[in-house]
PDB file of N, CA and C in Angstrom:
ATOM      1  N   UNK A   1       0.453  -3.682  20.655  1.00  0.00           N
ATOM      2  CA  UNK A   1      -0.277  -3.445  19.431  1.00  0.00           C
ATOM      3  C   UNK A   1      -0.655  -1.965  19.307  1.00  0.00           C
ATOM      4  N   UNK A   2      -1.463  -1.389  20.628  1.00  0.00           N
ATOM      5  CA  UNK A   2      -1.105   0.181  20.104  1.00  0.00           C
ATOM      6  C   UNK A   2       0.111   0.649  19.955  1.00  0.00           C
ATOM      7  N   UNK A   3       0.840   0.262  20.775  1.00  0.00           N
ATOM      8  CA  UNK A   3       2.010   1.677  20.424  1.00  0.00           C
ATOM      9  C   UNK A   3       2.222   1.046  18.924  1.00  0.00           C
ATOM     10  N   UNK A   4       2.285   0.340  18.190  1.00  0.00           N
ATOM     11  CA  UNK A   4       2.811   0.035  17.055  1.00  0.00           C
ATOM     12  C   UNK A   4       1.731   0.617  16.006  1.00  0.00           C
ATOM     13  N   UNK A   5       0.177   0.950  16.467  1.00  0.00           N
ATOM     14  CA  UNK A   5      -0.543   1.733  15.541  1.00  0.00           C
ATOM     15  C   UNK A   5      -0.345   2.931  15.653  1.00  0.00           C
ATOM     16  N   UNK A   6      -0.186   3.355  17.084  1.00  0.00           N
ATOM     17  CA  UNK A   6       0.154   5.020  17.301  1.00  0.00           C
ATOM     18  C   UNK A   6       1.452   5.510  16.406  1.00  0.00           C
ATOM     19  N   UNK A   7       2.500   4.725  16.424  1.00  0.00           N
ATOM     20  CA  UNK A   7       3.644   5.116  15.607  1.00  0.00           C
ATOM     21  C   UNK A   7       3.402   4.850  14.493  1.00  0.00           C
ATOM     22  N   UNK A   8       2.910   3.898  14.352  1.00  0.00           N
ATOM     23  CA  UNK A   8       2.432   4.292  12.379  1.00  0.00           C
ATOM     24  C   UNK A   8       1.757   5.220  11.982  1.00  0.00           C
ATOM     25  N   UNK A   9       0.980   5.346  12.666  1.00  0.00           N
ATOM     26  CA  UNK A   9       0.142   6.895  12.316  1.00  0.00           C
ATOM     27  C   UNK A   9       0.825   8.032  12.856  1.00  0.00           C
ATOM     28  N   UNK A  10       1.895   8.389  13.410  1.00  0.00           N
ATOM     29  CA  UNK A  10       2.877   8.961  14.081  1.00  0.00           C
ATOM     30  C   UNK A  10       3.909   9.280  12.457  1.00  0.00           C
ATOM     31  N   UNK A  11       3.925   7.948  11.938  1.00  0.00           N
ATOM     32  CA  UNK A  11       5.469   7.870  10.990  1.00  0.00           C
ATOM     33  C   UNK A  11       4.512   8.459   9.946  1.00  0.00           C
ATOM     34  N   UNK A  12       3.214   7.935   9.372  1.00  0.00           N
ATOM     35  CA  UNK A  12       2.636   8.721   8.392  1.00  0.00           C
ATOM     36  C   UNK A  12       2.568  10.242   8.314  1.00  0.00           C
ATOM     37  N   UNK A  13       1.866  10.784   9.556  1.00  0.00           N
ATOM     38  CA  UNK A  13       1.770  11.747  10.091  1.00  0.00           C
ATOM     39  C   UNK A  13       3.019  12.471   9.363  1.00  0.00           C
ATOM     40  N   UNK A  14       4.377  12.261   9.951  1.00  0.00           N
ATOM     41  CA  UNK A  14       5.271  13.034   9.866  1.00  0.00           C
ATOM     42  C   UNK A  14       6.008  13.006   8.183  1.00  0.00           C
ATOM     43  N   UNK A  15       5.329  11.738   7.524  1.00  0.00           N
ATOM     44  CA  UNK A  15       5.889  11.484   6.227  1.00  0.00           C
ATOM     45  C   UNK A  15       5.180  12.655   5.149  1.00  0.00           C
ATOM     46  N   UNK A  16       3.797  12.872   5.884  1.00  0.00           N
ATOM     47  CA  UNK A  16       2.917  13.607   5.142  1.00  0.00           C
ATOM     48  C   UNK A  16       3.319  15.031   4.988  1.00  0.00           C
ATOM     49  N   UNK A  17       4.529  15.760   6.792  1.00  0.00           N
ATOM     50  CA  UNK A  17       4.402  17.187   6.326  1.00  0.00           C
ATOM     51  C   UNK A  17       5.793  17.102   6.068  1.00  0.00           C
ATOM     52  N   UNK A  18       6.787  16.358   5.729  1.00  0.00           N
ATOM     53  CA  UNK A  18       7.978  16.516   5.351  1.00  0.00           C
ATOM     54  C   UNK A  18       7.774  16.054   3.449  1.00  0.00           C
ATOM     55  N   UNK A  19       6.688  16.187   3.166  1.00  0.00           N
ATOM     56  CA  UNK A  19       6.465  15.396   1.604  1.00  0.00           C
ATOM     57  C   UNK A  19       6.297  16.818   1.063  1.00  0.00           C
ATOM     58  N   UNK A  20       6.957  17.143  -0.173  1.00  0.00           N
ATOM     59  CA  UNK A  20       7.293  18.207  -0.929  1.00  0.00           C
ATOM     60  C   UNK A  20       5.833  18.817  -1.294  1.00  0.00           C
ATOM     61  N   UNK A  21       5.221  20.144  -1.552  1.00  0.00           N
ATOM     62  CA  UNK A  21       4.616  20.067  -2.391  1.00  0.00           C
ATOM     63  C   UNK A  21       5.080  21.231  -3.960  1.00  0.00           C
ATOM     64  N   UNK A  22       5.061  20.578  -4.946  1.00  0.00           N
ATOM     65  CA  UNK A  22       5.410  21.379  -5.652  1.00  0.00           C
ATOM     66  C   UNK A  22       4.878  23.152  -6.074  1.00  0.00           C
ATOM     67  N   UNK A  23       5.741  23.815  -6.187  1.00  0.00           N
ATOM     68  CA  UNK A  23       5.601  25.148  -6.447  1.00  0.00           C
ATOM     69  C   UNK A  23       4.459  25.919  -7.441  1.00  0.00           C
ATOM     70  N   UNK A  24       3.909  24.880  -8.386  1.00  0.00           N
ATOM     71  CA  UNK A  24       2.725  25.513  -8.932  1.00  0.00           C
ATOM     72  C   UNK A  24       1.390  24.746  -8.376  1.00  0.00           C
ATOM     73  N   UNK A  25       1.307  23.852  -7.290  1.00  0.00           N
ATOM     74  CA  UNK A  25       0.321  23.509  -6.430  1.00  0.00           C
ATOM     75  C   UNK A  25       0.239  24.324  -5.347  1.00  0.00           C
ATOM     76  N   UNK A  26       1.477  24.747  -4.583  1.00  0.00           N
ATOM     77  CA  UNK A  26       1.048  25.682  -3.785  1.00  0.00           C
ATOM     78  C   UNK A  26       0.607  27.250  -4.104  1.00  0.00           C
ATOM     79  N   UNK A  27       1.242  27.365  -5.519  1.00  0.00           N
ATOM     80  CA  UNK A  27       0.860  28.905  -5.625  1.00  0.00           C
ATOM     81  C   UNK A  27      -0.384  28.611  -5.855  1.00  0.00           C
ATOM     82  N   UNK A  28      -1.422  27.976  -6.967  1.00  0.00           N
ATOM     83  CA  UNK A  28      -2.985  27.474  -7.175  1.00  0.00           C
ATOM     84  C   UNK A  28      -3.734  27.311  -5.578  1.00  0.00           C
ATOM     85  N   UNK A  29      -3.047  26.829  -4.802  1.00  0.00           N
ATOM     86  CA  UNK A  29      -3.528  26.454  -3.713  1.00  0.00           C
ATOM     87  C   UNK A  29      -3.723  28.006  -2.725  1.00  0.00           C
ATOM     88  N   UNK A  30      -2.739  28.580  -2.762  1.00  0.00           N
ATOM     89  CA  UNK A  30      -2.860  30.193  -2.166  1.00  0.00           C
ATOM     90  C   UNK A  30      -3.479  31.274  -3.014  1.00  0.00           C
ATOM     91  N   UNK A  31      -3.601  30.706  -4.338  1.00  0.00           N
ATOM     92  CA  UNK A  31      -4.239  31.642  -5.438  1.00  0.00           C
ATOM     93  C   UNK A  31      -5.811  32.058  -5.087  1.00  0.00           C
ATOM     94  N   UNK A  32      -6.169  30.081  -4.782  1.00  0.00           N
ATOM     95  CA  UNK A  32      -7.643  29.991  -4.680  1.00  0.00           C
ATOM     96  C   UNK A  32      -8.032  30.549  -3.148  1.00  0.00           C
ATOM     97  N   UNK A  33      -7.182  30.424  -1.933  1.00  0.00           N
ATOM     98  CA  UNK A  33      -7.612  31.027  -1.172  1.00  0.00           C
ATOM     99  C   UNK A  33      -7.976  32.568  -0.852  1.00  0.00           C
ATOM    100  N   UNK A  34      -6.664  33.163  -1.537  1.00  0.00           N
ATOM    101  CA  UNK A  34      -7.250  34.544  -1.844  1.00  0.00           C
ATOM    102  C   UNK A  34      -7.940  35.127  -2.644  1.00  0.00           C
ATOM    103  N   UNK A  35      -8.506  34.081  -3.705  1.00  0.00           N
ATOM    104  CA  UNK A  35      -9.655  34.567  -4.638  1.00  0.00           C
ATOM    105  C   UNK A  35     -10.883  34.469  -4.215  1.00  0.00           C
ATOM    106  N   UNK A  36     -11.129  33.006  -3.025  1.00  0.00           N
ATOM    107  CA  UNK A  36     -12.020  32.488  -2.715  1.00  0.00           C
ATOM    108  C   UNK A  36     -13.178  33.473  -2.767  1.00  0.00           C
ATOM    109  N   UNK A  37     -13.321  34.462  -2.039  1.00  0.00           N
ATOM    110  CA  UNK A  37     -13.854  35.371  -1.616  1.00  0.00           C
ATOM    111  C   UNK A  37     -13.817  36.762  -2.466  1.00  0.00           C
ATOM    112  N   UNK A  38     -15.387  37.043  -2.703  1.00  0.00           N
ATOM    113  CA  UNK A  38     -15.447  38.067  -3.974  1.00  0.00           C
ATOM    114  C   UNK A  38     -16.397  39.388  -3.511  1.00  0.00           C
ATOM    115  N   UNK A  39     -16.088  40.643  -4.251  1.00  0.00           N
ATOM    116  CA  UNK A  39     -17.174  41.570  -3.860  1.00  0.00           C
ATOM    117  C   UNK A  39     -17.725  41.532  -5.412  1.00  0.00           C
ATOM    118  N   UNK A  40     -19.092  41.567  -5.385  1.00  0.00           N
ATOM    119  CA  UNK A  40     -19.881  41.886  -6.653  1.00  0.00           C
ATOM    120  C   UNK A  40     -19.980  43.522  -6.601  1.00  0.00           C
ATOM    121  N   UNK A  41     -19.812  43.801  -8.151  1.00  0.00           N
ATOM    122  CA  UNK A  41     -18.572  45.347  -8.564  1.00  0.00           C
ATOM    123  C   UNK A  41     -20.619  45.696  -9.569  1.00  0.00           C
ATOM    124  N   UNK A  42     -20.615  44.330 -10.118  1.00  0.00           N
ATOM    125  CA  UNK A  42     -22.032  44.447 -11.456  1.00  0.00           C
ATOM    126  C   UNK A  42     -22.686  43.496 -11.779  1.00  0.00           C
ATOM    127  N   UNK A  43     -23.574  43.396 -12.080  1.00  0.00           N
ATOM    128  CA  UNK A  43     -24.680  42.397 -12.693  1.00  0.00           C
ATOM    129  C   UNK A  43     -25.633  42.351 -13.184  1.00  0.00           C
ATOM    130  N   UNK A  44     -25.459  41.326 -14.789  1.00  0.00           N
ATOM    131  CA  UNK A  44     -26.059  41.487 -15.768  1.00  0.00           C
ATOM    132  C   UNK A  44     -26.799  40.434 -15.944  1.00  0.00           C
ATOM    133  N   UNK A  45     -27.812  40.672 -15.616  1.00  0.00           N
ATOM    134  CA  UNK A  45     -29.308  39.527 -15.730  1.00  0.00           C
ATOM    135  C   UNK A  45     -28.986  39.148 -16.448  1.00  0.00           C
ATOM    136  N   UNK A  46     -29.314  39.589 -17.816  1.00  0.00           N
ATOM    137  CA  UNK A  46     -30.087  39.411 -19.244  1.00  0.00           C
ATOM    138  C   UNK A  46     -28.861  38.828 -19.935  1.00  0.00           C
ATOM    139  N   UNK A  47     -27.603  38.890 -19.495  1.00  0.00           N
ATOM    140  CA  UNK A  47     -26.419  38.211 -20.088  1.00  0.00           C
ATOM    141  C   UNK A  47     -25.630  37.361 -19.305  1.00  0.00           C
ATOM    142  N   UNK A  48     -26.164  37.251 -17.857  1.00  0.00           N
ATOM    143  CA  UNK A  48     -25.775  36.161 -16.836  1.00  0.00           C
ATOM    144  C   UNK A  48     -24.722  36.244 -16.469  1.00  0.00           C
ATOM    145  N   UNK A  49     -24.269  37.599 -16.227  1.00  0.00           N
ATOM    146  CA  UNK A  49     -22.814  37.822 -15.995  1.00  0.00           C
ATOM    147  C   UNK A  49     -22.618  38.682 -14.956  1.00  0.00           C
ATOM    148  N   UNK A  50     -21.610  38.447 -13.970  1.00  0.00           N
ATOM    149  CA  UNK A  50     -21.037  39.249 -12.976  1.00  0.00           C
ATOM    150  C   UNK A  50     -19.128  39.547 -13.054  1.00  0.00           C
ATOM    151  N   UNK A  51     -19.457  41.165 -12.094  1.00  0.00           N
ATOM    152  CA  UNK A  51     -18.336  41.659 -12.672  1.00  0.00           C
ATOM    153  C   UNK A  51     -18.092  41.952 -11.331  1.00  0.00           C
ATOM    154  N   UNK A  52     -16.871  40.968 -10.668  1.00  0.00           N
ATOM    155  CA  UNK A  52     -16.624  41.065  -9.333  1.00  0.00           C
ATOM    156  C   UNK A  52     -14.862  41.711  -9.043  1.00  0.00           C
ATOM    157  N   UNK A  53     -14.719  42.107  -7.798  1.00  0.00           N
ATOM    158  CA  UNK A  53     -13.293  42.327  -7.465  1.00  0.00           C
ATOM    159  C   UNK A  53     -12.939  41.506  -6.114  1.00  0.00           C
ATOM    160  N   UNK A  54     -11.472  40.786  -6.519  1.00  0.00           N
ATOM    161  CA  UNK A  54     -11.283  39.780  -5.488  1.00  0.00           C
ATOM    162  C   UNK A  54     -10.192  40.141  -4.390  1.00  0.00           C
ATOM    163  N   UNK A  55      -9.721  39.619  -3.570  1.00  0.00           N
ATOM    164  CA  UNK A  55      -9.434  40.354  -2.368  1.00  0.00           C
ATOM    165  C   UNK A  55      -7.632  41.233  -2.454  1.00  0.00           C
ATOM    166  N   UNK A  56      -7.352  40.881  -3.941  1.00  0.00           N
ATOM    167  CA  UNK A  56      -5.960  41.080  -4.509  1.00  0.00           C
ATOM    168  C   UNK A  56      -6.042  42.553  -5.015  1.00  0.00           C
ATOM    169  N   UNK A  57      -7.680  42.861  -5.161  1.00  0.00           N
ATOM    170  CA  UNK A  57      -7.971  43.939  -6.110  1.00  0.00           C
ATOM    171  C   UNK A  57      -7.930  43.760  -7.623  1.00  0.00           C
ATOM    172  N   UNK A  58      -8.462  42.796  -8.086  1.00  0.00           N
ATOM    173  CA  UNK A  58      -7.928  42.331  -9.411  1.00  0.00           C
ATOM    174  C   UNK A  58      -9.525  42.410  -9.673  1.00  0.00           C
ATOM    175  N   UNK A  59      -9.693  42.741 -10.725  1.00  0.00           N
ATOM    176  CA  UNK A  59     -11.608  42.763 -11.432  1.00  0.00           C
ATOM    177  C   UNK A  59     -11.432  41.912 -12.594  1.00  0.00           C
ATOM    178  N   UNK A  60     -12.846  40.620 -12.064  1.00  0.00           N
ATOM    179  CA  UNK A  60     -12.889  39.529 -13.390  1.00  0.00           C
ATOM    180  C   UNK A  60     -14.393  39.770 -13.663  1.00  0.00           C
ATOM    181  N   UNK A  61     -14.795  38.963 -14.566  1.00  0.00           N
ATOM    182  CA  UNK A  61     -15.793  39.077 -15.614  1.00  0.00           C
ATOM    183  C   UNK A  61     -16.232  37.543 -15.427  1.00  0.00           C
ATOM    184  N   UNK A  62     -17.080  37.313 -14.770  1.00  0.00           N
ATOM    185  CA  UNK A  62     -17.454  35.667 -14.893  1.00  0.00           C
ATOM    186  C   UNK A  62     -18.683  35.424 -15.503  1.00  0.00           C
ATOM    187  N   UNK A  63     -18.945  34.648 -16.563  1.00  0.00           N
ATOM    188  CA  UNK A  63     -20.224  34.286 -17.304  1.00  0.00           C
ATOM    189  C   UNK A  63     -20.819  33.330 -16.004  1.00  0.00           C
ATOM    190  N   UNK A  64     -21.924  33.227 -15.877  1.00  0.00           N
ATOM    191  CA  UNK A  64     -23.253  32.094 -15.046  1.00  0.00           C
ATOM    192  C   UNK A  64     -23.759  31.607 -15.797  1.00  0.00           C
ATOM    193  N   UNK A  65     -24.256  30.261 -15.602  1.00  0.00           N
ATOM    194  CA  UNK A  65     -24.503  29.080 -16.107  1.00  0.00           C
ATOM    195  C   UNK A  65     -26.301  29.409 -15.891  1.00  0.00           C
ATOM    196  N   UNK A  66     -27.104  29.123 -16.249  1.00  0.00           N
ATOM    197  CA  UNK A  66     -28.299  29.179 -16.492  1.00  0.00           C
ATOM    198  C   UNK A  66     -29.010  28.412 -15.446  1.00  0.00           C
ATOM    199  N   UNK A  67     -27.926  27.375 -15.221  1.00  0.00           N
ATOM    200  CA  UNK A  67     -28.313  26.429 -14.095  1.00  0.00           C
ATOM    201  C   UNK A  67     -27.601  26.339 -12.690  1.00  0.00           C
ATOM    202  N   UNK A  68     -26.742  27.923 -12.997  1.00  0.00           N
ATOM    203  CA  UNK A  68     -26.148  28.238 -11.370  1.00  0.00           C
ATOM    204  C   UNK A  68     -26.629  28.277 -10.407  1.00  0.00           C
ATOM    205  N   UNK A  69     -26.392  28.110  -9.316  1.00  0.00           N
ATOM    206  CA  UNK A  69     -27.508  27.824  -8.246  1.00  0.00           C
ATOM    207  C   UNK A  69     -26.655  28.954  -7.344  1.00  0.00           C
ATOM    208  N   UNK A  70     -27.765  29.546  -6.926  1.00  0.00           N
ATOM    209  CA  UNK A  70     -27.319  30.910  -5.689  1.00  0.00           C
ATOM    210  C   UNK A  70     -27.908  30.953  -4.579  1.00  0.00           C
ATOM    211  N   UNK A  71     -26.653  30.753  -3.547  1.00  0.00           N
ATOM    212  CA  UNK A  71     -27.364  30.096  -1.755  1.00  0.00           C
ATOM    213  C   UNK A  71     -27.057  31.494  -1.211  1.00  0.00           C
ATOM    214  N   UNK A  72     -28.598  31.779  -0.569  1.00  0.00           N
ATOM    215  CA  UNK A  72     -28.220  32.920   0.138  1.00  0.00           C
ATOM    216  C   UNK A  72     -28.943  32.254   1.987  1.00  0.00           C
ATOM    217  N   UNK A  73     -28.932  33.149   3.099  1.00  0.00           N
ATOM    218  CA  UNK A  73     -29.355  32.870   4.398  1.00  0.00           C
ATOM    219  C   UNK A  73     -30.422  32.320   4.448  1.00  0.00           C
ATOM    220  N   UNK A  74     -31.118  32.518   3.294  1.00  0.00           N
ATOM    221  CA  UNK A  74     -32.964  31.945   3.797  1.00  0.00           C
ATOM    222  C   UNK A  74     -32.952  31.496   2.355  1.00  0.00           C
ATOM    223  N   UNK A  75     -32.667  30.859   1.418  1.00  0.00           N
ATOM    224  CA  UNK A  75     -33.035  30.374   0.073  1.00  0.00           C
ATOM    225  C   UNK A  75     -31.741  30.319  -0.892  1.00  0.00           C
ATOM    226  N   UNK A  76     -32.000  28.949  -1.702  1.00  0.00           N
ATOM    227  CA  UNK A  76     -31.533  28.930  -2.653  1.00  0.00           C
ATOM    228  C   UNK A  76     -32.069  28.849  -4.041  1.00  0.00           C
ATOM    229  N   UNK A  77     -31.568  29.707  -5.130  1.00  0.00           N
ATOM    230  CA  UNK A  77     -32.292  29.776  -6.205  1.00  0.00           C
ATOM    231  C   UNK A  77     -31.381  29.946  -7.645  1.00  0.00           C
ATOM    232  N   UNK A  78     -32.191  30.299  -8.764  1.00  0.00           N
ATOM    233  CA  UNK A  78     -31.509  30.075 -10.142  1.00  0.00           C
ATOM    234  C   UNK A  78     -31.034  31.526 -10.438  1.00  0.00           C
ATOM    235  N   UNK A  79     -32.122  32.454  -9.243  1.00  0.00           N
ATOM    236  CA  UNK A  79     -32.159  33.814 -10.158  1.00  0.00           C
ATOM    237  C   UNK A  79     -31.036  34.432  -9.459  1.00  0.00           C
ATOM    238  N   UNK A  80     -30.488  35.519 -10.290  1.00  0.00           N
ATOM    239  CA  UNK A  80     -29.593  36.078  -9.851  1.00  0.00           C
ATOM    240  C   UNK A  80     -29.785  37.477  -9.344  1.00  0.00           C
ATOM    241  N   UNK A  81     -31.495  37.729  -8.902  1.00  0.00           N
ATOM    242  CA  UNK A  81     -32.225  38.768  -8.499  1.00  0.00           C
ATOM    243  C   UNK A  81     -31.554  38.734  -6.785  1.00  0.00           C
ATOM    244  N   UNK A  82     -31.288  37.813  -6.540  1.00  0.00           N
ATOM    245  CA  UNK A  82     -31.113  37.524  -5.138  1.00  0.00           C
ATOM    246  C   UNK A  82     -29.993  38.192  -4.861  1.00  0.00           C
ATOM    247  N   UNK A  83     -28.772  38.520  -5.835  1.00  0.00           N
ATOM    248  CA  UNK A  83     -27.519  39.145  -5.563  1.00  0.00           C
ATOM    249  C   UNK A  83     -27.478  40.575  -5.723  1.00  0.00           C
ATOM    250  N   UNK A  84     -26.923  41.189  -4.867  1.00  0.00           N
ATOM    251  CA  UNK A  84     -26.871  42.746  -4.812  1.00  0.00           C
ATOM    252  C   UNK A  84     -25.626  44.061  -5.039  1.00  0.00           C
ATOM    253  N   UNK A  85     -25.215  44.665  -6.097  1.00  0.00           N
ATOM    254  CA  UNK A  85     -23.786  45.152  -5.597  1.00  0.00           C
ATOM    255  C   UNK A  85     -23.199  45.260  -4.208  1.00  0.00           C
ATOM    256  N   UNK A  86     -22.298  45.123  -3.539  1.00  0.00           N
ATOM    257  CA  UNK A  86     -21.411  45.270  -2.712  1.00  0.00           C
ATOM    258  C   UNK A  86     -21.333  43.926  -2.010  1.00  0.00           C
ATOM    259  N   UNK A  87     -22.333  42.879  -2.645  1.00  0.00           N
ATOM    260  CA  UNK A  87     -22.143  41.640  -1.440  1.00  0.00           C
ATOM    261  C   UNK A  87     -20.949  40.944  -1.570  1.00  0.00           C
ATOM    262  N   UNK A  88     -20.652  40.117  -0.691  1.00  0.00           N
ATOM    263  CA  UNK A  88     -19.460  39.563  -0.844  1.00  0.00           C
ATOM    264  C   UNK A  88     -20.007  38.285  -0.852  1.00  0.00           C
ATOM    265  N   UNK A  89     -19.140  37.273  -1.939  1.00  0.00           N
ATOM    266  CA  UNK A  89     -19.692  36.033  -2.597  1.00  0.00           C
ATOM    267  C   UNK A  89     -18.770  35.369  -2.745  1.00  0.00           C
ATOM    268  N   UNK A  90     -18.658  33.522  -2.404  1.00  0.00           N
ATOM    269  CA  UNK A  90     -17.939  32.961  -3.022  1.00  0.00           C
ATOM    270  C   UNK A  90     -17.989  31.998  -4.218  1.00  0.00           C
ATOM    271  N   UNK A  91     -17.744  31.887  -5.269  1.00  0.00           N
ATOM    272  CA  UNK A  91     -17.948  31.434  -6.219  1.00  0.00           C
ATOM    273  C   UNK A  91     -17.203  30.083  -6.717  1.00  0.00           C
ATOM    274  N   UNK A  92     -18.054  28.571  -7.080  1.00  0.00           N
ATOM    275  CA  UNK A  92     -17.412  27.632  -7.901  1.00  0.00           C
ATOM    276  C   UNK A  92     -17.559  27.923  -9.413  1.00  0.00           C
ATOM    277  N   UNK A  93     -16.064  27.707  -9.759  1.00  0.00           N
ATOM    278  CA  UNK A  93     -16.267  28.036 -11.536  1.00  0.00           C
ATOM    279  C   UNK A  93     -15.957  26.201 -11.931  1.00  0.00           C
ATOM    280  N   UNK A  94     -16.395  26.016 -12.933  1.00  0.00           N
ATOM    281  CA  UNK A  94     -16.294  25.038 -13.786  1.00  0.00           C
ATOM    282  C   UNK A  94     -16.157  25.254 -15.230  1.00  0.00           C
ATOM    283  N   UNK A  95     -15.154  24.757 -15.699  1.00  0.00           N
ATOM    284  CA  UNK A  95     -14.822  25.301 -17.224  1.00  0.00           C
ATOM    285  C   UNK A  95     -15.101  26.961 -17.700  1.00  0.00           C
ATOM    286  N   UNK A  96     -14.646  27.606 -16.591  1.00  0.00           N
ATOM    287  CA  UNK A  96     -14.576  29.116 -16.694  1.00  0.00           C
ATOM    288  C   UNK A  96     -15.658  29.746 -16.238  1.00  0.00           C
ATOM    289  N   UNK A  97     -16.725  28.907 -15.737  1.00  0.00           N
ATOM    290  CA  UNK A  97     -17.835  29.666 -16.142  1.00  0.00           C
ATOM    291  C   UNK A  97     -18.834  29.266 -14.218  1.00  0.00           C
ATOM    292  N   UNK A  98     -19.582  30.319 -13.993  1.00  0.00           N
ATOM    293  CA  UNK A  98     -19.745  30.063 -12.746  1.00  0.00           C
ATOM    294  C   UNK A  98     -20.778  29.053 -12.151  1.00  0.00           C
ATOM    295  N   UNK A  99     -20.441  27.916 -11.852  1.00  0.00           N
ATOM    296  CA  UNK A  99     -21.461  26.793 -11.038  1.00  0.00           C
ATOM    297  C   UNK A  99     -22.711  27.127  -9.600  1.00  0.00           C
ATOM    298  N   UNK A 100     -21.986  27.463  -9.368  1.00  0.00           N
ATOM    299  CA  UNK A 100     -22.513  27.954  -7.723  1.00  0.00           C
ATOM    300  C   UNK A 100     -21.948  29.292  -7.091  1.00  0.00           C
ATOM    301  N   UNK A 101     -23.278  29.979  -6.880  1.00  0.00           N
ATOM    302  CA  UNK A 101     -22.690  31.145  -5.736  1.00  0.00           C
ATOM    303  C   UNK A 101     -23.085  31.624  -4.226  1.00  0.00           C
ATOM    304  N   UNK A 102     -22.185  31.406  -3.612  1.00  0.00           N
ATOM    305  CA  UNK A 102     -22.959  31.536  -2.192  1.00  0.00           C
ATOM    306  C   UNK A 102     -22.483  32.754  -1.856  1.00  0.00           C
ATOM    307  N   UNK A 103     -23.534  33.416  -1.230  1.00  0.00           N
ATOM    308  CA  UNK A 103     -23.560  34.945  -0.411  1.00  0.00           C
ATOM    309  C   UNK A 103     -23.138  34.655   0.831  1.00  0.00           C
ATOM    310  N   UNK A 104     -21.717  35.306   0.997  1.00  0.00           N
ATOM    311  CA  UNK A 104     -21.133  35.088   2.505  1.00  0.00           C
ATOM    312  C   UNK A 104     -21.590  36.107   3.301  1.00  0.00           C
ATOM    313  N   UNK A 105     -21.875  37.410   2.556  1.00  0.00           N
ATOM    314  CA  UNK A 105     -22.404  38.532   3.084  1.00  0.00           C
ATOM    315  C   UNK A 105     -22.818  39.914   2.701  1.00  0.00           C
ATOM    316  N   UNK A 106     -24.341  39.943   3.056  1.00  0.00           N
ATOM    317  CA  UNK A 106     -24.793  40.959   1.693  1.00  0.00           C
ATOM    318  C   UNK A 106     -24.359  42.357   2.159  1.00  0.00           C
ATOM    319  N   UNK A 107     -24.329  43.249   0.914  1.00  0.00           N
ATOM    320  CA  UNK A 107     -24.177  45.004   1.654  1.00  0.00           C
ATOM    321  C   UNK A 107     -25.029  45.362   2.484  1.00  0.00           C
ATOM    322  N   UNK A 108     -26.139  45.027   2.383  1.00  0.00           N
ATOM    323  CA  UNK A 108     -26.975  45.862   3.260  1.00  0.00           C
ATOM    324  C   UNK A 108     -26.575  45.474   4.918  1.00  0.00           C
ATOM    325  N   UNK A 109     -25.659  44.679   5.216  1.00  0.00           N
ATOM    326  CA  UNK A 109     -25.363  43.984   6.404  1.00  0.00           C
ATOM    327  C   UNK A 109     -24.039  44.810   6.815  1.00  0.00           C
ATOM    328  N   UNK A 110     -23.496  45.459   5.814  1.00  0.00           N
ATOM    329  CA  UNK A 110     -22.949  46.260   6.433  1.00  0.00           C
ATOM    330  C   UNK A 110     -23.192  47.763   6.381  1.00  0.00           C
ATOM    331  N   UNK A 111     -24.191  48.299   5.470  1.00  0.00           N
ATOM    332  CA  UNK A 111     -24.768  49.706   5.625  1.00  0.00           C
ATOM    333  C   UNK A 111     -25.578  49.756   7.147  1.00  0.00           C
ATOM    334  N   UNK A 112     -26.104  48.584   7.712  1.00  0.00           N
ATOM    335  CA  UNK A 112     -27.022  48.651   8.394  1.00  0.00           C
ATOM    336  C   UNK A 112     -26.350  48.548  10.268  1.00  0.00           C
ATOM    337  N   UNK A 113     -24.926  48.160   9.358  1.00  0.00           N
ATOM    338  CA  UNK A 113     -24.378  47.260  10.751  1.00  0.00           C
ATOM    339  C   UNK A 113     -23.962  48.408  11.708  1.00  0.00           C
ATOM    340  N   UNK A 114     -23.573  48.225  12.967  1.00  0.00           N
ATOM    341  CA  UNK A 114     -23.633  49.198  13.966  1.00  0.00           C
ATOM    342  C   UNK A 114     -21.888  49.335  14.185  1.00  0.00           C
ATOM    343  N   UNK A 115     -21.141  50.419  14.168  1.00  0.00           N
ATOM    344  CA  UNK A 115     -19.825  50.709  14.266  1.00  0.00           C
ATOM    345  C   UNK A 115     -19.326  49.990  16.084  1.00  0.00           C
ATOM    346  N   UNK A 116     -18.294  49.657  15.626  1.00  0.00           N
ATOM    347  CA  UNK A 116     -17.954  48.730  16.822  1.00  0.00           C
ATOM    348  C   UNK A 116     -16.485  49.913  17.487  1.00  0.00           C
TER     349      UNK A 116
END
């Protein structure tokens, strides 16, 4: 009875990485990984907008949702006082527009940081 579960999960296993994936899932799929990750370039309180560059070098313009929520090391909050030029951020968008932003790592962490 095991060996007959081990090889099924053996035959799945192998059904799973020989299964195609099509060419505009993987490019979306490598798109989002190299976008994942953002430097904040600007930011506009009063119009809820950030103007970031992503790791391609490409500069976007993302509107924030009023009800975006921004996770930083010690707090999460609405305001976008918490974000600083040079941090690096990753961002969920939903219908274009930004859901959630988490601070992977602020500038001052690397003005401050010690040369290795």
């Amino acid at each position: 009875m095991k060996l007959l579960r081990r090889g099924g999960i053996g035959l799945v296993f192998l059904l799973g990485l020989l299964a195609r994936i099509g060419p505009a899932a993987a490019e979306d799929m490598t798109t989002n990984i190299q976008t994942a990750r953002m430097t904040v370039m600007e930011i506009n309180k009063d119009a809820r907008q950030l103007v970031c560059v992503n790791s391609q070098g490409r500069v976007h313009v993302h509107k924030v949702t009023s009800k975006a929520v921004v996770v930083t090391d010690d707090k999460t909050t609405t305001d976008l006082a918490s974000l600083a030029t040079g941090d690096v951020i990753r961002a969920e968008l939903r219908s274009g527009q930004i859901q959630k932003i988490v601070v992977l790592r602020h500038a001052w962490h690397e003005a401050t940081g010690q040369e290795q």
